[in-house]
N, C-alpha and C. Protein backbone atom coordinates (compact mmCIF):
# COMPACT_ATOMS: atom_id res chain seq x y z
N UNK A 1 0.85 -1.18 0.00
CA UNK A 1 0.00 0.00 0.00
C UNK A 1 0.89 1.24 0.00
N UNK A 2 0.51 1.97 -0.92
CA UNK A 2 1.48 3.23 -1.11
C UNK A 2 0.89 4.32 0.44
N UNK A 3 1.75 5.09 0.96
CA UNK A 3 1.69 6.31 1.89
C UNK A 3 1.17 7.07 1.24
N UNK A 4 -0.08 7.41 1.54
CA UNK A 4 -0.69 8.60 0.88
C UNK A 4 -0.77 10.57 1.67
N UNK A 5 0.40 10.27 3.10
CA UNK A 5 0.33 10.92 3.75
C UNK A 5 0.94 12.11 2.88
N UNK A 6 0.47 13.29 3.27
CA UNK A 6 1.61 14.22 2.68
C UNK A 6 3.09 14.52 2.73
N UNK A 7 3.96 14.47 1.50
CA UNK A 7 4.89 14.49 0.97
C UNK A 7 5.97 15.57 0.65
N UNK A 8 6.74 15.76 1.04
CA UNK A 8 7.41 17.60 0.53
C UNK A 8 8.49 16.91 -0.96
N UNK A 9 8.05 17.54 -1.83
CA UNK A 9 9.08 17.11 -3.35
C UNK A 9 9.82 18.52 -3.62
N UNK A 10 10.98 18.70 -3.68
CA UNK A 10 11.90 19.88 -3.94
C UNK A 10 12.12 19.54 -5.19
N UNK A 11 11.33 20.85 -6.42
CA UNK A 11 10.97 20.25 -7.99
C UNK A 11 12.08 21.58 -8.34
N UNK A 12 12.73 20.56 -8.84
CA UNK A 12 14.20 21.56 -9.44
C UNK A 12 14.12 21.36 -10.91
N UNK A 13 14.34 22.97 -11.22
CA UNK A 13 14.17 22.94 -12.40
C UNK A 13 12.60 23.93 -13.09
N UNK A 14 12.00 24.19 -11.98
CA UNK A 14 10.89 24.63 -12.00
C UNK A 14 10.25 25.04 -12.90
N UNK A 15 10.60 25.89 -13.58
CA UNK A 15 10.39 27.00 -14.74
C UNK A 15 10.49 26.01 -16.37
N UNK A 16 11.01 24.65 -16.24
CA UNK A 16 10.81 24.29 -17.36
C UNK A 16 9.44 23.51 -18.04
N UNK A 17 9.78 23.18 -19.04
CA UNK A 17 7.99 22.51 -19.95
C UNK A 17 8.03 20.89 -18.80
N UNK A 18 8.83 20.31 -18.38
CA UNK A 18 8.70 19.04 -17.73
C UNK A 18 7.83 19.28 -16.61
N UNK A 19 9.01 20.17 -16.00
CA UNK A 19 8.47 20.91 -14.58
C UNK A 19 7.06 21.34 -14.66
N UNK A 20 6.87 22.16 -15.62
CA UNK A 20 5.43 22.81 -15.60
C UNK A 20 4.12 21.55 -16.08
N UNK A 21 4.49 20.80 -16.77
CA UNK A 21 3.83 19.47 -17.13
C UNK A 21 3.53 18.98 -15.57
N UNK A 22 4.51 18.53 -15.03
CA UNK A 22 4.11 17.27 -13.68
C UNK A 22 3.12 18.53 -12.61
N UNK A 23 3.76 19.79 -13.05
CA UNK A 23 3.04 20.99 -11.71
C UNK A 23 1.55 20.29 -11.85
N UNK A 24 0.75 20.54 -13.15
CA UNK A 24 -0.69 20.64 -13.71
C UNK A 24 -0.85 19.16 -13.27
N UNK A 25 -0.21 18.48 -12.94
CA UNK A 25 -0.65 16.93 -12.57
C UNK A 25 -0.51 16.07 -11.37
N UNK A 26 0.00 17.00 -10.37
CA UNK A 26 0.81 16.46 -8.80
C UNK A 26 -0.74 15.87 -8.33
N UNK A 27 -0.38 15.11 -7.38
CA UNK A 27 -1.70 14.92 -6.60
C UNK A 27 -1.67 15.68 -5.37
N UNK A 28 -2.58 15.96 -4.90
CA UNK A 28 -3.22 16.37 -3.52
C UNK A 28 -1.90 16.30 -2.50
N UNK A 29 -1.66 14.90 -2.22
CA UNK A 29 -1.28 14.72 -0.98
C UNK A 29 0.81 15.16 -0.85
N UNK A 30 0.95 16.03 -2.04
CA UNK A 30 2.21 16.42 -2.20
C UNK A 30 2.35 18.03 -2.10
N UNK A 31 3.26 18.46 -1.23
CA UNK A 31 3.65 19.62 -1.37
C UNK A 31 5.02 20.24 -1.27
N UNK A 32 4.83 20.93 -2.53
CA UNK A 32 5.79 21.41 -3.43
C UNK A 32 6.47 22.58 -3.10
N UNK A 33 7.20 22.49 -3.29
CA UNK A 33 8.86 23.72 -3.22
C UNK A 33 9.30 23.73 -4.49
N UNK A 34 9.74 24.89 -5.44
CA UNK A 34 10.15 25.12 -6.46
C UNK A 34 11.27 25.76 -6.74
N UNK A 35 12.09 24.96 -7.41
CA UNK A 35 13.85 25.97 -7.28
C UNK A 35 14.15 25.87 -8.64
N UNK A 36 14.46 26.87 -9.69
CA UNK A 36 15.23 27.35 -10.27
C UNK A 36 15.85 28.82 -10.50
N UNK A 37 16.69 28.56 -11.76
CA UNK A 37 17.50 30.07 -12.02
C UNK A 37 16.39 31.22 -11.95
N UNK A 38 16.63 32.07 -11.39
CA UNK A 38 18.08 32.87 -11.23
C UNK A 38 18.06 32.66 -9.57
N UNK A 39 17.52 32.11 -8.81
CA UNK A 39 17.42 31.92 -7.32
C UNK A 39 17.92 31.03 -7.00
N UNK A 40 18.05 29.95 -7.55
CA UNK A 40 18.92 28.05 -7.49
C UNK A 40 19.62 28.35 -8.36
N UNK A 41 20.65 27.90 -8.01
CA UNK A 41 21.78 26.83 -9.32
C UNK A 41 22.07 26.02 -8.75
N UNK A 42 21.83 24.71 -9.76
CA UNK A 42 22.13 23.31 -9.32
C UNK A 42 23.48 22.76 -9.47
N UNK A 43 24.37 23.85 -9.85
CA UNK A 43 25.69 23.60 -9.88
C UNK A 43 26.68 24.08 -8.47
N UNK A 44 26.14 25.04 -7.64
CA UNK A 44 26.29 25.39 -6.29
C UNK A 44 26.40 24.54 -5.49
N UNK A 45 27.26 23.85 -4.60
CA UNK A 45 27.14 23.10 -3.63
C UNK A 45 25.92 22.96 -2.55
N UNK A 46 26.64 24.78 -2.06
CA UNK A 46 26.08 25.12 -0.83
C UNK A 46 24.35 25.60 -0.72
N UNK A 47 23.66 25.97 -2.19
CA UNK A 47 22.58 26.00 -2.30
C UNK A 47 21.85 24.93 -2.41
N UNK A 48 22.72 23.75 -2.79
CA UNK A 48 21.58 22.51 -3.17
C UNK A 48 21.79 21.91 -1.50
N UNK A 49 23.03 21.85 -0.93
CA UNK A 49 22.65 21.00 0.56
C UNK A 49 22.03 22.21 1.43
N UNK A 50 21.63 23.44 1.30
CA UNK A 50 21.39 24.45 1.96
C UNK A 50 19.32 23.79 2.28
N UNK A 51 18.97 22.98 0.79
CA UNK A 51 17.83 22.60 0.32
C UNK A 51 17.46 21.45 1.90
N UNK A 52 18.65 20.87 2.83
CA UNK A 52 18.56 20.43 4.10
C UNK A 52 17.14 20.95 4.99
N UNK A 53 17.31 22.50 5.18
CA UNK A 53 16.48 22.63 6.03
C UNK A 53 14.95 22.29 5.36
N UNK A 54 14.86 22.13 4.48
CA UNK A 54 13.08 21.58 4.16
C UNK A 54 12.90 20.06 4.26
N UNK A 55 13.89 19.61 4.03
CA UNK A 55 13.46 18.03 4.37
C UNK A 55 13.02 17.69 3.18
N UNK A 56 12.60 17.43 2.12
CA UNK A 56 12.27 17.17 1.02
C UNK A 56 12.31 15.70 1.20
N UNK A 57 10.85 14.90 1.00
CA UNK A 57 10.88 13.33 0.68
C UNK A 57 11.28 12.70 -0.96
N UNK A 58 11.58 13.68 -1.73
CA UNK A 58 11.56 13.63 -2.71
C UNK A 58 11.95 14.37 -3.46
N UNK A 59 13.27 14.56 -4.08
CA UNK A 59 13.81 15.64 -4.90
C UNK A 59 13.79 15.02 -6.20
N UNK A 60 13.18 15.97 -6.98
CA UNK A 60 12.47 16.03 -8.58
C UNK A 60 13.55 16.60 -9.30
N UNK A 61 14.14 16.09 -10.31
CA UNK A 61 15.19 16.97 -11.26
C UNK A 61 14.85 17.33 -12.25
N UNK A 62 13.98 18.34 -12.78
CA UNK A 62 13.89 18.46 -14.20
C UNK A 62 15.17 19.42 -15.14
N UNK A 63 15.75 19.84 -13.89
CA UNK A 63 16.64 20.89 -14.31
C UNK A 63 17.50 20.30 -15.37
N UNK A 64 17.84 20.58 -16.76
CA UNK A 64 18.86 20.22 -17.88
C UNK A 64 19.41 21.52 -18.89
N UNK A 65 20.46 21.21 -19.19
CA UNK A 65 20.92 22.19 -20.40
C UNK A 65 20.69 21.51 -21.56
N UNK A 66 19.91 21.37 -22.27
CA UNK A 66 19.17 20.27 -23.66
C UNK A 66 19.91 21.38 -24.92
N UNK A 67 20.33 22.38 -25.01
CA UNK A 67 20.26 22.94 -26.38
C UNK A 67 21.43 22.56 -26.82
N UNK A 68 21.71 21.43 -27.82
CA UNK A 68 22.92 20.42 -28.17
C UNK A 68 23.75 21.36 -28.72
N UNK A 69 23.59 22.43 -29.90
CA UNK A 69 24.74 23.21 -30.11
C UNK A 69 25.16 23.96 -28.97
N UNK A 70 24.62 24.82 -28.10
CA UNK A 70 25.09 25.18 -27.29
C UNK A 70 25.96 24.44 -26.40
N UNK A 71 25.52 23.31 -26.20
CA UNK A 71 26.12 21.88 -25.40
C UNK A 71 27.34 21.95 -25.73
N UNK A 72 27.57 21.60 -27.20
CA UNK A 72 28.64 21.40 -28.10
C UNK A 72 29.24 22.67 -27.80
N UNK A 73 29.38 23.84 -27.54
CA UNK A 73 29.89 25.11 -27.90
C UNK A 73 30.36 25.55 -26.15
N UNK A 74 30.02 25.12 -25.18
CA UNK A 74 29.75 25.20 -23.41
C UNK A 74 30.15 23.86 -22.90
N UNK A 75 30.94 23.14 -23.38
CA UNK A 75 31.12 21.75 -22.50
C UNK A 75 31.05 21.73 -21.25
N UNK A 76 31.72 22.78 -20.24
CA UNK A 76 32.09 23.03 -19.49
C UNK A 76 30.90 23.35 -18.83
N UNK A 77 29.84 24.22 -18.60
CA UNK A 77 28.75 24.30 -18.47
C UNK A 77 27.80 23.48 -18.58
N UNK A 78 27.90 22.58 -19.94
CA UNK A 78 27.01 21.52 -19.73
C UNK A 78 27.30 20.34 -19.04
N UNK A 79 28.83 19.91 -18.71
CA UNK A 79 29.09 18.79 -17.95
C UNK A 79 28.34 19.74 -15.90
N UNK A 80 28.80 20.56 -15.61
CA UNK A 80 28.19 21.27 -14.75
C UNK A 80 27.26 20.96 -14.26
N UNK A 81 26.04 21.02 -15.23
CA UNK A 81 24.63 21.52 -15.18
C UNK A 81 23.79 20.03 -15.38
N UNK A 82 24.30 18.72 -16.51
CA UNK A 82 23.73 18.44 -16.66
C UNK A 82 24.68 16.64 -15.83
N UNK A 83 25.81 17.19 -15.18
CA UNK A 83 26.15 15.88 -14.45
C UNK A 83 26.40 16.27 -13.18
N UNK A 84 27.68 17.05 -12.71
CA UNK A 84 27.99 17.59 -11.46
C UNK A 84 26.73 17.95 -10.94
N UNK A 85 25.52 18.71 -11.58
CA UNK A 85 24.32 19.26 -10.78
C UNK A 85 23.80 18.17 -9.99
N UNK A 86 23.39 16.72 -10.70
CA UNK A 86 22.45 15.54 -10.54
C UNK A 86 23.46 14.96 -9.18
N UNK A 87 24.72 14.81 -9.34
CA UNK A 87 25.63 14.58 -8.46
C UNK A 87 25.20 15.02 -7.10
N UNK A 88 25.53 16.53 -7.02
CA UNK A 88 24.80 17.58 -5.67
C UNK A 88 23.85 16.80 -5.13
N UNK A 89 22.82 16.91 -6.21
CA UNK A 89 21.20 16.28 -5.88
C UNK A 89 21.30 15.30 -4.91
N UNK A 90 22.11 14.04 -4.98
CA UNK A 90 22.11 12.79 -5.04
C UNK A 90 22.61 12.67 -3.66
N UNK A 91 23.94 13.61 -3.29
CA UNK A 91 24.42 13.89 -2.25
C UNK A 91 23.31 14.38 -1.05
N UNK A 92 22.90 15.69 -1.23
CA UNK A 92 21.33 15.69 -0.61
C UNK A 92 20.56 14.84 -0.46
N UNK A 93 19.81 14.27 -1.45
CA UNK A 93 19.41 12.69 -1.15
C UNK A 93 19.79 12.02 0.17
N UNK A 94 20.61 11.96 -0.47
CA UNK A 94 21.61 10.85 0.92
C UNK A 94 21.36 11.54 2.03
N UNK A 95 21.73 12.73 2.17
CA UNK A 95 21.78 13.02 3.63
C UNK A 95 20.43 13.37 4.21
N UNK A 96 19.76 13.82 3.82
CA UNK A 96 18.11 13.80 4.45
C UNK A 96 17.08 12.27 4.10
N UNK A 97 17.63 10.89 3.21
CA UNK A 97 17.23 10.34 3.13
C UNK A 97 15.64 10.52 2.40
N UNK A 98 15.99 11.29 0.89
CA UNK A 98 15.56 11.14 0.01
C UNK A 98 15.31 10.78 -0.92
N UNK A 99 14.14 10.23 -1.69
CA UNK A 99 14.34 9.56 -3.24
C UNK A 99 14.38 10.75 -4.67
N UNK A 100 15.79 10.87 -4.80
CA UNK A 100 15.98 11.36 -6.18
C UNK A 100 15.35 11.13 -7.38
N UNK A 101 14.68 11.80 -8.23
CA UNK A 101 14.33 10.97 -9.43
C UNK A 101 15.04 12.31 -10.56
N UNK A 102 15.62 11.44 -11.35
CA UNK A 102 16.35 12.46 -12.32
C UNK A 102 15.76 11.75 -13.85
């Protein structure tokens, strides 16, 4: 039987079409915290374990750098953003004993 108790999900990435997709579809018994740019960067250490004091049962990643030429043209930025970030995440995870979904 799934816990239907209420849930805190820290939805990173907020502002994107994924993000805004799952927003219009959460159920009831979840409540949401929303972090992206220009207030989050998921490349920051100290802002993503700072994400500690909420407790989050569930950290949501939608956050990505997808624009492939740019990718190609920013390596450096996109290894950042779209590996070191998920990394952070994962680390958090761990320490509040959360399920990541990336």
């Amino acid at each position: 039987m799934i816990d239907q108790s209420m849930q805190k999900i820290a939805l990173i990435g907020a502002k994107g079409m994924l993000a805004t997709a799952i927003k219009k579809h959460l159920p009831a018994h979840f409540s949401m915290q929303s972090y992206d740019l220009p207030d989050f960067d998921i490349t920051d250490r100290q802002q993503v374990l700072a994400l500690q004091q909420n407790a989050p049962d569930i950290i949501l990643n939608c956050a990505a750098f997808t624009n492939v030429d740019a990718c190609e043209e920013q390596q450096q930025l996109a290894m950042r953003v779209n590996a070191d970030g998920p990394g952070l995440l994962a680390e958090l995870a761990q320490v509040v004993g959360a399920v990541l979904v990336h």
